[in-house]
C-alpha atoms as a PDB file:
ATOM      1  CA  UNK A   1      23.785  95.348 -13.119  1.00  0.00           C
ATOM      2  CA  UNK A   2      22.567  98.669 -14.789  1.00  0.00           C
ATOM      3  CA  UNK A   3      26.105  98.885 -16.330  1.00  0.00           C
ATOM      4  CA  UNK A   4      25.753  95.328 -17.924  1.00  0.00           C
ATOM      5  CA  UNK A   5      22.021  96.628 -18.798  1.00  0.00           C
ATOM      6  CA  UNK A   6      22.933 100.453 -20.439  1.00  0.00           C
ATOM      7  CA  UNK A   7      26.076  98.760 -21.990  1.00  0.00           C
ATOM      8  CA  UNK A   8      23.877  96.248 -23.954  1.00  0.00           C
ATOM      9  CA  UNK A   9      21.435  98.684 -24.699  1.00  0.00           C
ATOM     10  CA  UNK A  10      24.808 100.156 -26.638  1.00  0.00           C
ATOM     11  CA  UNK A  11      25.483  97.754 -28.669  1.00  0.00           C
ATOM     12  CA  UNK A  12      22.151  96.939 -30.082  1.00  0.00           C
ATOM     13  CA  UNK A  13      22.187 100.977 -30.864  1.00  0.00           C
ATOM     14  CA  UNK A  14      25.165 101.109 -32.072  1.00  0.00           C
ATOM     15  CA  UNK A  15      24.372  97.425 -34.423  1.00  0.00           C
ATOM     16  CA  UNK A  16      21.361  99.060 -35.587  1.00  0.00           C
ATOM     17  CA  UNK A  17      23.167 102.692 -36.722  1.00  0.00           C
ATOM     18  CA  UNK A  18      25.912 100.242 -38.590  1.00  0.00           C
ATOM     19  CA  UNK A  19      23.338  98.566 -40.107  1.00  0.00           C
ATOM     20  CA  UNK A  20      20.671 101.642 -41.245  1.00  0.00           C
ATOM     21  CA  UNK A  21      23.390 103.828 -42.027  1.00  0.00           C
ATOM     22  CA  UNK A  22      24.936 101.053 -44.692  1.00  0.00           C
ATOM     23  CA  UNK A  23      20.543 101.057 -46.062  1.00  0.00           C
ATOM     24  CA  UNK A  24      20.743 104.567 -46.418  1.00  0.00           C
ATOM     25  CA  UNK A  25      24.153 104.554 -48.013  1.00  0.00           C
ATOM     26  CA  UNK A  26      22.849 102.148 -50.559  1.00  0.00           C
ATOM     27  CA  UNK A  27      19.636 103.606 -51.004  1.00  0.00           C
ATOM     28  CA  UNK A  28      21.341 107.012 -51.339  1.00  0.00           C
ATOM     29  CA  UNK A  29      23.152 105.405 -54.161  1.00  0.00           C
ATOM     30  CA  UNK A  30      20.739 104.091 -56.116  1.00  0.00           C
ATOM     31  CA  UNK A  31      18.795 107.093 -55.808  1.00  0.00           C
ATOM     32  CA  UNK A  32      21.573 109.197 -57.192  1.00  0.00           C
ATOM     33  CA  UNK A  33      22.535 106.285 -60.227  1.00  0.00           C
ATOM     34  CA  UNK A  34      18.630 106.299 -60.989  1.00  0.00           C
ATOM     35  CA  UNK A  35      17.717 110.195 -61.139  1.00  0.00           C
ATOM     36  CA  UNK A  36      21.131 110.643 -62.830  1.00  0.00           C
ATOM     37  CA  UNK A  37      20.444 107.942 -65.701  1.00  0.00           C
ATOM     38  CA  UNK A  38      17.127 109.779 -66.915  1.00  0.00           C
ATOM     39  CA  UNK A  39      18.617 113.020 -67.357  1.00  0.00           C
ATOM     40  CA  UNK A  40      19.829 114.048 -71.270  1.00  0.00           C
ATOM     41  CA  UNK A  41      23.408 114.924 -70.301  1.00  0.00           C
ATOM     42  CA  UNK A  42      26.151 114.052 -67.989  1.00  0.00           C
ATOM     43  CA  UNK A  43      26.446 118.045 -66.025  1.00  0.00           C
ATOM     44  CA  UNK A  44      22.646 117.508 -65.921  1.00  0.00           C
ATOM     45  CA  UNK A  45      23.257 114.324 -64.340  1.00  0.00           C
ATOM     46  CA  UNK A  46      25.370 114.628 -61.794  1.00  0.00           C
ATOM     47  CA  UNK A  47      23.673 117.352 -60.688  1.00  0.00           C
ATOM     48  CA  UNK A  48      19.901 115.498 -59.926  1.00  0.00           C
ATOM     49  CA  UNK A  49      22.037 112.631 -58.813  1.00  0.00           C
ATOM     50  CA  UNK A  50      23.631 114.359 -56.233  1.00  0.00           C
ATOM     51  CA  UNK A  51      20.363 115.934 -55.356  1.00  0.00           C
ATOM     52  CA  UNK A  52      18.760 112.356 -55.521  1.00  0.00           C
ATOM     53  CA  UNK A  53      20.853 111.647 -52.806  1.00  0.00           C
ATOM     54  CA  UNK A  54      20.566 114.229 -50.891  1.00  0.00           C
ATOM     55  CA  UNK A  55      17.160 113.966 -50.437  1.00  0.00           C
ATOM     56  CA  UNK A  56      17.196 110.199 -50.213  1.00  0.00           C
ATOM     57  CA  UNK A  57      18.961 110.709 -46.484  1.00  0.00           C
ATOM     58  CA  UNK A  58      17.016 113.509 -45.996  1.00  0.00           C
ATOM     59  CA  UNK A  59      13.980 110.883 -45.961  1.00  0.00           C
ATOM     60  CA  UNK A  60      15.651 108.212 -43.604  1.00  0.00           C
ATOM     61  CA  UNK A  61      17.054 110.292 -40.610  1.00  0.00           C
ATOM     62  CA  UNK A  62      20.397 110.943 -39.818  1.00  0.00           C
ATOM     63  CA  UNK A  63      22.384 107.591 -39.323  1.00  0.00           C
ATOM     64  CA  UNK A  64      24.250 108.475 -42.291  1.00  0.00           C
ATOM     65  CA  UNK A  65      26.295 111.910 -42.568  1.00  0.00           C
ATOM     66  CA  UNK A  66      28.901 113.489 -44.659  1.00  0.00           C
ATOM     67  CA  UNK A  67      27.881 112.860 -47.562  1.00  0.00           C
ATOM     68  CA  UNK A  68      30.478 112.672 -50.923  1.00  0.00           C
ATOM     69  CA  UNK A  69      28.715 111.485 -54.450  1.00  0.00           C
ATOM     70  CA  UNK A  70      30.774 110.544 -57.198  1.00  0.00           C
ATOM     71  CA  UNK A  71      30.141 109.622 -60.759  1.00  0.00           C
ATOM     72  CA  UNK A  72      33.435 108.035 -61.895  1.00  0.00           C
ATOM     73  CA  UNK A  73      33.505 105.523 -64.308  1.00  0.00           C
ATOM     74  CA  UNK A  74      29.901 106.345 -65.711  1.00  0.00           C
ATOM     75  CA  UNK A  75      29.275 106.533 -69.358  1.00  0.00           C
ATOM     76  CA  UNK A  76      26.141 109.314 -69.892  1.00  0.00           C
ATOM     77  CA  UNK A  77      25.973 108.395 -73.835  1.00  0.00           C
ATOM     78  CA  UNK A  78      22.903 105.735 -75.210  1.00  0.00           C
ATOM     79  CA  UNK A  79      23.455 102.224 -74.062  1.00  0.00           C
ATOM     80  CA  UNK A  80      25.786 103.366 -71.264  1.00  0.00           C
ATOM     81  CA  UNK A  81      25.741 103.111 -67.571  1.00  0.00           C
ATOM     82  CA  UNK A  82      25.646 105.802 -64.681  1.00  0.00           C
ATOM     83  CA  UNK A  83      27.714 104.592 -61.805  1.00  0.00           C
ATOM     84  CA  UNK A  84      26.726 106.525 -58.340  1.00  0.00           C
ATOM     85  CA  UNK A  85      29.261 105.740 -55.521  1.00  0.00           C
ATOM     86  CA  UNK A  86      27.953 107.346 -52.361  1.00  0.00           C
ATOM     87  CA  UNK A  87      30.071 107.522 -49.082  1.00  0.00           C
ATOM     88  CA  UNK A  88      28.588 109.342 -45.477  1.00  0.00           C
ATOM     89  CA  UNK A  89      29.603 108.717 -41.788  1.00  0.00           C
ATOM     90  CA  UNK A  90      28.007 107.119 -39.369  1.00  0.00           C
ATOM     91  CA  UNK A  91      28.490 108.632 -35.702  1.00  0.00           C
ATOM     92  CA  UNK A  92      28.405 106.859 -31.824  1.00  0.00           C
ATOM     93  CA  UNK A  93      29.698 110.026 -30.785  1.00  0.00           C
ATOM     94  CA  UNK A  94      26.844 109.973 -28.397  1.00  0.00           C
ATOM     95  CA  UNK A  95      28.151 106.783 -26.791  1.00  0.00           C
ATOM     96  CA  UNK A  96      30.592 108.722 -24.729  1.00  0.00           C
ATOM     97  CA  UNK A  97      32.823 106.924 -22.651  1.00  0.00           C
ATOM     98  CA  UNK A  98      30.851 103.540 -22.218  1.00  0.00           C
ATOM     99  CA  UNK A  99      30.684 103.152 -26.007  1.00  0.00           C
ATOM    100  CA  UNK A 100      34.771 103.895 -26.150  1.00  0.00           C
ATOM    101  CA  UNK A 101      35.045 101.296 -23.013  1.00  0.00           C
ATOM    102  CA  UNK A 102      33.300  98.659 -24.982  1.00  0.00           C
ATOM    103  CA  UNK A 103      35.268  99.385 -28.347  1.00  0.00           C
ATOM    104  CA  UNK A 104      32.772 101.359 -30.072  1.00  0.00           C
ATOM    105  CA  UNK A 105      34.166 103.083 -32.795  1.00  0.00           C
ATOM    106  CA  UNK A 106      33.523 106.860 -32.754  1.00  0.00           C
ATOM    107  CA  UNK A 107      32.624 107.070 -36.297  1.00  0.00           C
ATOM    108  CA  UNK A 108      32.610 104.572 -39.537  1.00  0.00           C
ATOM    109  CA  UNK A 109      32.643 105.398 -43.023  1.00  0.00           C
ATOM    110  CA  UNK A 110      30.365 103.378 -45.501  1.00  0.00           C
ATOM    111  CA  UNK A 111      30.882 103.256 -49.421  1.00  0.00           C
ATOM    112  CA  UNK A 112      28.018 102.187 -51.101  1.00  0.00           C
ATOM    113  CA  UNK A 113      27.620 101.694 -55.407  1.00  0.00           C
ATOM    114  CA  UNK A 114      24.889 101.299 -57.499  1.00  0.00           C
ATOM    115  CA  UNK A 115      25.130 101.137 -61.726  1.00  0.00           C
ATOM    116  CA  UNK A 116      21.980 101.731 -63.745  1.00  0.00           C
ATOM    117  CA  UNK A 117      21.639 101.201 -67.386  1.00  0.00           C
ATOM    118  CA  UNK A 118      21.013 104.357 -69.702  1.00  0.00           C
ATOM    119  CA  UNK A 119      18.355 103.477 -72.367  1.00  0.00           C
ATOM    120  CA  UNK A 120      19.929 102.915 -75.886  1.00  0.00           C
ATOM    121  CA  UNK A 121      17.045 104.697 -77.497  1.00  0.00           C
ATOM    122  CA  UNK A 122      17.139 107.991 -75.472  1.00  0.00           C
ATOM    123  CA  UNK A 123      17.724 111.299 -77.742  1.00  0.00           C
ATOM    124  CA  UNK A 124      21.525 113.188 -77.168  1.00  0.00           C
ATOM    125  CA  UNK A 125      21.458 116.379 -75.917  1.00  0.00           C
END
């Protein structure tokens, strides 16, 4: 009976990491579209959006790991769009060998993307 009990206690962690850790992933990239879209230039940019980021998981906890930021496809000029595309790892690591006995993957990778507009009215630096 404790099995059955500790191996449903499991899943609802493990639902619950899946499920925070693909918030945090989004939030994370929204963060990092947002702070990157206010700033003058795209070097400027990236760099407060990965920062943005950062900080954003730095708020939530640790579901979400590993993170990788990318900026591809954004346009940093007036009337553009910054496009963030975060990716982190979550880990049921900790699950040991129950977690592997009920098919609990050891780690999942989430891709999150988020595309804010750039003002059309905003000076060039």
């Amino acid at each position: 009976m404790a099995t059955a009990a500790l191996s449903v206690v499991l899943v609802v962690v493990a639902a619950g990491r899946y499920v925070d850790g693909s918030a945090q992933a989004n939030d994370a990239a929204y963060a990092a579209a947002r702070a990157a879209s206010l700033e003058p230039g795209m070097d400027q940019g990236t760099i407060a959006g990965r920062q943005a980021a950062q900080n954003s998981l730095a708020e939530r906890g640790k579901s979400c790991q590993n993170l990788t930021v990318s900026f591809a496809g954004s346009d940093f000029t007036s009337g553009g769009q910054v496009v963030a595309e975060v990716t982190c790892t979550v880990t049921l690591v900790d699950t040991g060998s129950l977690g592997k006995q009920l098919g609990l993957r050891p780690s999942t990778q989430f891709t999150e993307r988020a595309v804010v507009p750039i003002e059309t009215y905003r000076s060039e630096s």
